[in-house]
C-alpha atoms as a PDB file:
ATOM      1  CA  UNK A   1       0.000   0.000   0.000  1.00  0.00           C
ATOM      2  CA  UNK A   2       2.704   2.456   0.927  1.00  0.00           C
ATOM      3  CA  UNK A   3       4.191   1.574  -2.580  1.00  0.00           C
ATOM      4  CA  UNK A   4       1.385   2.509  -4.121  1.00  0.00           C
ATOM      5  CA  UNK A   5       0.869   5.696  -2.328  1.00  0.00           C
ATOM      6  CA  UNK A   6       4.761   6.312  -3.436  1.00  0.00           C
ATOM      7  CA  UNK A   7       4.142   6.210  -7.046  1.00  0.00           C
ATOM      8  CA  UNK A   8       1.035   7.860  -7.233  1.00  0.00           C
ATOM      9  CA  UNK A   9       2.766  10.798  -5.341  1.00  0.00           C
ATOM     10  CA  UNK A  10       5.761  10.546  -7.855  1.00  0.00           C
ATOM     11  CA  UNK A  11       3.594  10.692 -10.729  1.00  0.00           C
ATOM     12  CA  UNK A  12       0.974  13.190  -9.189  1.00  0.00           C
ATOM     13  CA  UNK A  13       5.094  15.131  -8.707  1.00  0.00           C
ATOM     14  CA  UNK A  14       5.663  15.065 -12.128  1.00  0.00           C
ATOM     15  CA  UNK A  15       2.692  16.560 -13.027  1.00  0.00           C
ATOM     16  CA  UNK A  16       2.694  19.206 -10.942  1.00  0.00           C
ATOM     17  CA  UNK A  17       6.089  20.084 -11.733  1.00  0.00           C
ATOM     18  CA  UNK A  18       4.929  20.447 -15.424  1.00  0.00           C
ATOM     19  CA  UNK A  19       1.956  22.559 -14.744  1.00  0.00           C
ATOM     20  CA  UNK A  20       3.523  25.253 -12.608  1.00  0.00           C
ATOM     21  CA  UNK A  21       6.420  27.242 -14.077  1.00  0.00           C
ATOM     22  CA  UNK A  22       8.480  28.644 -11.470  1.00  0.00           C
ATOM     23  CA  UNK A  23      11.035  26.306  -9.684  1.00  0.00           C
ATOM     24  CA  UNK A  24       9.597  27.930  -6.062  1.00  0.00           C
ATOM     25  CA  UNK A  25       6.398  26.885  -6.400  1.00  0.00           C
ATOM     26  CA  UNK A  26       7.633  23.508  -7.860  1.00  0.00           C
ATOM     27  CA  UNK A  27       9.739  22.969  -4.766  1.00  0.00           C
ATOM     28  CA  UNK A  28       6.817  23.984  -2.358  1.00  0.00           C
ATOM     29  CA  UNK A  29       4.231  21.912  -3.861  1.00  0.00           C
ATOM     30  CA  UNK A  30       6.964  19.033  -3.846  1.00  0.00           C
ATOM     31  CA  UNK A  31       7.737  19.441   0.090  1.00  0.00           C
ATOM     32  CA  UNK A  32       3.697  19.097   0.723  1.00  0.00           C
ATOM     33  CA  UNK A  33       3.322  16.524  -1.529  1.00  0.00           C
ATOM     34  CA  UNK A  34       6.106  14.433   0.637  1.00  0.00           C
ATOM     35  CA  UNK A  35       4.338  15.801   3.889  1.00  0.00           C
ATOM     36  CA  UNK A  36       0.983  14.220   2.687  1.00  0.00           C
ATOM     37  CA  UNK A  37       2.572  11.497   1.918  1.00  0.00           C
ATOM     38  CA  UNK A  38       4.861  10.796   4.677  1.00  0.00           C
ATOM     39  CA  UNK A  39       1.371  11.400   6.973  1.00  0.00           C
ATOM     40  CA  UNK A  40      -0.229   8.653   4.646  1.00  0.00           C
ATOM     41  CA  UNK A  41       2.522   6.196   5.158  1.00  0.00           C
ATOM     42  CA  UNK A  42       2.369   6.645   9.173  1.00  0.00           C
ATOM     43  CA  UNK A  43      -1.144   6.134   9.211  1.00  0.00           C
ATOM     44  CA  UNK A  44      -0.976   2.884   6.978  1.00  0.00           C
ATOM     45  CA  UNK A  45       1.926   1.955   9.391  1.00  0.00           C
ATOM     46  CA  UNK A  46       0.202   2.466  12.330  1.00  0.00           C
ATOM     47  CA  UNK A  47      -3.119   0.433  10.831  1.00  0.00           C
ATOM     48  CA  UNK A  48      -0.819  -2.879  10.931  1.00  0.00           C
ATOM     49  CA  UNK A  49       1.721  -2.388  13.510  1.00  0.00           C
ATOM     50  CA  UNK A  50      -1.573  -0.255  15.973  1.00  0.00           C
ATOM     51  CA  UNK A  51      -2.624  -3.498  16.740  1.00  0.00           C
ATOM     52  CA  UNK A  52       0.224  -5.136  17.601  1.00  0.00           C
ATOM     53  CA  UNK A  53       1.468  -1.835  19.810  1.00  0.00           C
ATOM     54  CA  UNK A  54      -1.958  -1.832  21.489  1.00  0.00           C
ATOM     55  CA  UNK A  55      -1.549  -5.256  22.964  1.00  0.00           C
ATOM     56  CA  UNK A  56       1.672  -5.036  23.912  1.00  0.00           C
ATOM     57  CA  UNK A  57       0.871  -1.544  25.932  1.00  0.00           C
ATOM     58  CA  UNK A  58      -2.135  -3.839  27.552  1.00  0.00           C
ATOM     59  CA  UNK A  59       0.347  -6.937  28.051  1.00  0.00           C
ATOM     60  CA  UNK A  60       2.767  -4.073  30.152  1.00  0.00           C
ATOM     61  CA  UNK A  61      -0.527  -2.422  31.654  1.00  0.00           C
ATOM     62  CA  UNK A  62      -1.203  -5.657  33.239  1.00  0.00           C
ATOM     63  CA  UNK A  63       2.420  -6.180  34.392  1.00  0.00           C
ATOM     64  CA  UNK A  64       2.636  -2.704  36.109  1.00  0.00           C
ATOM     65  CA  UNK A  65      -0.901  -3.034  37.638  1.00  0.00           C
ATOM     66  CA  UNK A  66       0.208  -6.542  38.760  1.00  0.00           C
ATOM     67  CA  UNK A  67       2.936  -5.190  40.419  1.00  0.00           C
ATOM     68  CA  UNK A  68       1.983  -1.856  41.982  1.00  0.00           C
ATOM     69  CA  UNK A  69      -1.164  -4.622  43.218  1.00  0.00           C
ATOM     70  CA  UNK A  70       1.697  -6.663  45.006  1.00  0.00           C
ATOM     71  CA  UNK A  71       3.695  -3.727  46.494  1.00  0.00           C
ATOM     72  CA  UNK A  72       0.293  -1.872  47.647  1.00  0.00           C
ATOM     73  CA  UNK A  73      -0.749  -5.204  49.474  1.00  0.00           C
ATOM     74  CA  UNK A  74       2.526  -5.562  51.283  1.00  0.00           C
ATOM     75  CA  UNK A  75       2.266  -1.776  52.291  1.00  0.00           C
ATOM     76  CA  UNK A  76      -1.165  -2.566  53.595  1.00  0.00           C
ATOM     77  CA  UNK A  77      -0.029  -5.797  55.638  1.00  0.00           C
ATOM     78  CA  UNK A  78       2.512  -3.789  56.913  1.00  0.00           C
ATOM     79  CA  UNK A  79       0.636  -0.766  58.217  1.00  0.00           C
ATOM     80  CA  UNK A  80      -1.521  -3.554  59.544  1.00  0.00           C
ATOM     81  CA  UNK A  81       0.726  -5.112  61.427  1.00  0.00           C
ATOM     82  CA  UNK A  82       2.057  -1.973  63.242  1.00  0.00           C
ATOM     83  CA  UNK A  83      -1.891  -0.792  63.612  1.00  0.00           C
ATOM     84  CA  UNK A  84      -2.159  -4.345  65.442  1.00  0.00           C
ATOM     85  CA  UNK A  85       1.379  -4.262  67.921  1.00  0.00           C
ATOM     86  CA  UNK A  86       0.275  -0.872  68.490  1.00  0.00           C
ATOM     87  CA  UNK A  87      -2.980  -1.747  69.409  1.00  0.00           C
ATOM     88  CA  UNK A  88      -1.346  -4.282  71.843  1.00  0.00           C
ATOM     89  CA  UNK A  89       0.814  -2.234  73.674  1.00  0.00           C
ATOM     90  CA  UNK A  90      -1.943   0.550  74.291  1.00  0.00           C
ATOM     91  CA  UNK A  91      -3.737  -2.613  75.781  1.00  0.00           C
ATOM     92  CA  UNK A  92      -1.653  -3.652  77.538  1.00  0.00           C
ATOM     93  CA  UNK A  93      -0.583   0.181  79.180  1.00  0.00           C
ATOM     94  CA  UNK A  94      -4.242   0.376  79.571  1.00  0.00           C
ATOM     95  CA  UNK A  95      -4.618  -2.545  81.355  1.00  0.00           C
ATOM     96  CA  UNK A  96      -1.870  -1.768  84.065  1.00  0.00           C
ATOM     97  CA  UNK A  97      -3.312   0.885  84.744  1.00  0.00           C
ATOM     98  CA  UNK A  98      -6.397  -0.377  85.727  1.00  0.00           C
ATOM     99  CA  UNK A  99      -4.459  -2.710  87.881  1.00  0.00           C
ATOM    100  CA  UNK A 100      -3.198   0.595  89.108  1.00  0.00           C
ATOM    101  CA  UNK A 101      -5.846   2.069  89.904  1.00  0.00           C
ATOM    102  CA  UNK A 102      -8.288  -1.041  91.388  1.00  0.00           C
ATOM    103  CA  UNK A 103      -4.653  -1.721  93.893  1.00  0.00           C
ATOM    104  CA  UNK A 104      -5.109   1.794  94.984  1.00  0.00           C
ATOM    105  CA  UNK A 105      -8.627   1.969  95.282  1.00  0.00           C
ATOM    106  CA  UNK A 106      -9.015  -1.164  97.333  1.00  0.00           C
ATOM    107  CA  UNK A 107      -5.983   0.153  99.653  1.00  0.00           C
ATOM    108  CA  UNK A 108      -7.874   3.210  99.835  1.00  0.00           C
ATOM    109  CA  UNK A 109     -11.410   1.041 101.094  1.00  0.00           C
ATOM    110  CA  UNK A 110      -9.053  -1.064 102.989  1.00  0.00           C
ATOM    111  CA  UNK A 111      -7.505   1.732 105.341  1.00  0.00           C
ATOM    112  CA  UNK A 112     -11.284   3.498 105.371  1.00  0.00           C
ATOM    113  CA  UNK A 113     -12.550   0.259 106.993  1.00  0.00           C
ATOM    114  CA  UNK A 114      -9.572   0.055 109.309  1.00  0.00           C
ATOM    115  CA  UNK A 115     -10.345   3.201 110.288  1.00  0.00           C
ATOM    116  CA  UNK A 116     -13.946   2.093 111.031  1.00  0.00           C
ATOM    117  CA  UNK A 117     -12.970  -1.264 113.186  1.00  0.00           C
ATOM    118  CA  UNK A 118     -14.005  -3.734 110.539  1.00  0.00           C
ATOM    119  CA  UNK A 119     -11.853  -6.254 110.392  1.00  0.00           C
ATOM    120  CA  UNK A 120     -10.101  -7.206 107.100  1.00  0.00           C
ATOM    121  CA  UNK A 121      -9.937 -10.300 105.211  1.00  0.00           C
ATOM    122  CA  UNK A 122      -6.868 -11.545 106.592  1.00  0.00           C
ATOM    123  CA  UNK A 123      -7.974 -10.704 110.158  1.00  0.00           C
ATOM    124  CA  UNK A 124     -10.687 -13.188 109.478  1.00  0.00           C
ATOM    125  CA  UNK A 125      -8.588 -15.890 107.963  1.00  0.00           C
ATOM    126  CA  UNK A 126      -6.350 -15.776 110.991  1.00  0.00           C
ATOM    127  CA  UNK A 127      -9.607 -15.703 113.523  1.00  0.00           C
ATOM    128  CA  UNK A 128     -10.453 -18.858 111.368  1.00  0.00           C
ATOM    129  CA  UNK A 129      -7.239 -20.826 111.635  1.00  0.00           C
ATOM    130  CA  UNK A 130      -6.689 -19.710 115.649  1.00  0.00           C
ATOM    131  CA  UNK A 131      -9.952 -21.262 115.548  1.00  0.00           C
ATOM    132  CA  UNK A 132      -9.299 -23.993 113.972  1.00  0.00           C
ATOM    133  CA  UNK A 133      -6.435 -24.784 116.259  1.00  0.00           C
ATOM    134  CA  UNK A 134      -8.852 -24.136 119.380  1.00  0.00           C
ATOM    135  CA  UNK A 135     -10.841 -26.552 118.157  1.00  0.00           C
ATOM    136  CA  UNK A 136      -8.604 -29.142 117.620  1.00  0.00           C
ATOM    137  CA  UNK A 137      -6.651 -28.578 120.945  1.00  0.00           C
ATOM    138  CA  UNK A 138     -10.534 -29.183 122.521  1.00  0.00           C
ATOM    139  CA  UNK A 139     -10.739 -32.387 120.564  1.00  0.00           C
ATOM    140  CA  UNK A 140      -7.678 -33.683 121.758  1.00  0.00           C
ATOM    141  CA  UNK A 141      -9.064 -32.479 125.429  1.00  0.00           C
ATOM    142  CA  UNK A 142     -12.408 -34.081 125.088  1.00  0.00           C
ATOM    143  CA  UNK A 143     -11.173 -37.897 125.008  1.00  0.00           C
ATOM    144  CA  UNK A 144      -9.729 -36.900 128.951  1.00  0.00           C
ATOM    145  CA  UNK A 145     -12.653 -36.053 129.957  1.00  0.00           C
ATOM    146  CA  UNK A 146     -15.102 -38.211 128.405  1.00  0.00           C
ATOM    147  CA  UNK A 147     -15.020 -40.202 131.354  1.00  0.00           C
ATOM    148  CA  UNK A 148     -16.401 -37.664 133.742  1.00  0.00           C
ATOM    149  CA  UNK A 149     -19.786 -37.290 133.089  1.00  0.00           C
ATOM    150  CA  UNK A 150     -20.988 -34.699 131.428  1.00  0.00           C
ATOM    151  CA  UNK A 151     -23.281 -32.337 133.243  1.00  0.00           C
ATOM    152  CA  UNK A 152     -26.820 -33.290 132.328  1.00  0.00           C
ATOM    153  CA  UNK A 153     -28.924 -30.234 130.805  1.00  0.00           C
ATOM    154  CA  UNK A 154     -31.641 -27.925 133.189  1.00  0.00           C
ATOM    155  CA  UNK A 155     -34.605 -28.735 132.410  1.00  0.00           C
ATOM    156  CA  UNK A 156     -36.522 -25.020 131.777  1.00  0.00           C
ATOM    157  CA  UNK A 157     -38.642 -24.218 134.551  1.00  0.00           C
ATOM    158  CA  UNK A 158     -41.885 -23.138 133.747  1.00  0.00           C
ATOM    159  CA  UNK A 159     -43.893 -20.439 135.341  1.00  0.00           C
ATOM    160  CA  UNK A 160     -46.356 -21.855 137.996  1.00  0.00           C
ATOM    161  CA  UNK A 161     -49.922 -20.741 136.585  1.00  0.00           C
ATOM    162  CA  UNK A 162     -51.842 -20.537 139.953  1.00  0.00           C
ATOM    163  CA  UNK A 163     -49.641 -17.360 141.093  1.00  0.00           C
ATOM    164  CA  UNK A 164     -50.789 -14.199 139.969  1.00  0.00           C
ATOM    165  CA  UNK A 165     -48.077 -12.336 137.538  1.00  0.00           C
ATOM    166  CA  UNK A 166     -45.943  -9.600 139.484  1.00  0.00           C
ATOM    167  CA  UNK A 167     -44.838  -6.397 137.905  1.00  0.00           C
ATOM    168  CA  UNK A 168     -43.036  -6.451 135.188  1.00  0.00           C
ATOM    169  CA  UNK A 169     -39.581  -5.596 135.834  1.00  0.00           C
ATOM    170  CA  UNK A 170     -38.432  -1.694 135.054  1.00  0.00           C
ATOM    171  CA  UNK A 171     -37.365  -1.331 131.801  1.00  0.00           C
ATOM    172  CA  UNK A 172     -33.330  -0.298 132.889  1.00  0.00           C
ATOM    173  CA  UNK A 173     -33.151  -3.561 134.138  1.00  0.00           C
ATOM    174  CA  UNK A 174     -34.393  -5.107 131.064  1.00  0.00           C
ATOM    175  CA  UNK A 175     -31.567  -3.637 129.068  1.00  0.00           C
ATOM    176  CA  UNK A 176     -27.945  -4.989 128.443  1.00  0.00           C
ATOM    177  CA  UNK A 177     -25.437  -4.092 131.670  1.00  0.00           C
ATOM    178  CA  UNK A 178     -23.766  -1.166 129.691  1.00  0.00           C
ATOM    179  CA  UNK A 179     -27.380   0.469 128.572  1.00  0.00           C
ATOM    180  CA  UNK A 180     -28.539   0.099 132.410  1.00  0.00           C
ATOM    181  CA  UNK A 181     -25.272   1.258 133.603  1.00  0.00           C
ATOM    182  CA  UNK A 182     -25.167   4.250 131.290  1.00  0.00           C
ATOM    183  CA  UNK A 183     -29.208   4.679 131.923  1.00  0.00           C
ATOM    184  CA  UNK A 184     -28.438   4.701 136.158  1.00  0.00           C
ATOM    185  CA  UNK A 185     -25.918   7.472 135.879  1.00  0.00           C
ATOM    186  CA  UNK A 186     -28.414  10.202 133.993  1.00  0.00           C
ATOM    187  CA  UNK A 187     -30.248  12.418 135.650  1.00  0.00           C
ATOM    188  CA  UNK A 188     -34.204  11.738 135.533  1.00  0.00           C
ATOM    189  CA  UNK A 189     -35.417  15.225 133.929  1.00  0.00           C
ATOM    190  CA  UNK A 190     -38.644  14.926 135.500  1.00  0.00           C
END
């Protein structure tokens, strides 16, 4: 084809050359003439060897999308992976502090309750265990003395129900020693 276009430009040439008479215009018309044709010859070129350049431009699209594919996925992992041991440690800093803040909090509830006369866990446990031992010490007592006899229990005496009832008993006396006590040693306001 681009033969074709070459001869029909060299006789087209020729033909022009013999209609214009000055060797300017000649030369002009000449120099377009090869410019036409030179564009007709790239576009003819392009037509077969377009095809072939268009696949191999998708062939390295593919490659380089492949590729910047791989490296973005590593990049992600990566980030990942610092997002996640950073995620950790915050955790974890969190997570002593809590411990922190519960150790001094209980210390705090601890001492408060000190302060107030209740005993505290380990006060207990050691009631428990002296306990314990007492206990143990009285079992190791109780074979002795099995053979004295054991006091047998009072029976309750009941209240005869031909006596009348007397008075019942002022109301200071009713109360525990340390109520009575602190009750005798006010003043009666009335």
């Amino acid at each position: 084809m681009v033969t074709k276009l070459k001869k029909t430009a060299a006789s087209s040439k020729t033909a022009a050359a013999k209609k214009s008479g000055t060797p300017l215009s000649s030369s002009v018309k000449d120099s377009a003439q090869q410019i036409w044709q030179a564009g007709l010859g790239a576009f003819t070129k392009a037509q077969v060897e377009g095809s072939k350049a268009f696949e191999s431009l998708v062939k390295e699209g593919v490659s380089f999308q492949r590729k910047t594919q791989s490296a973005a996925e590593e990049k992600i992992t990566e980030a990942t992976q610092k997002m996640t041991s950073m995620a950790t440690d915050i955790s974890s800093k969190a997570s002593g502090q809590w411990d922190k803040l519960e150790t001094i909090f209980e210390d705090r509830v601890a001492k408060a309750l000190n302060k107030l006369g209740v005993p505290s866990a380990k006060d207990v446990a050691a009631l428990i265990a002296r306990i314990d031992e007492l206990n143990a010490s009285v079992q190791k007592l109780a074979p002795a003395n099995s053979k004295v006899t054991k006091p047998a229990a009072k029976p309750v005496a009941e209240a005869p129900a031909a006596k009348p009832a007397k008075k019942a008993a002022p109301k200071a006396i009713a109360r525990k020693p340390e109520v009575a006590v602190a009750a005798a040693g006010q003043e009666n306001p009335v």
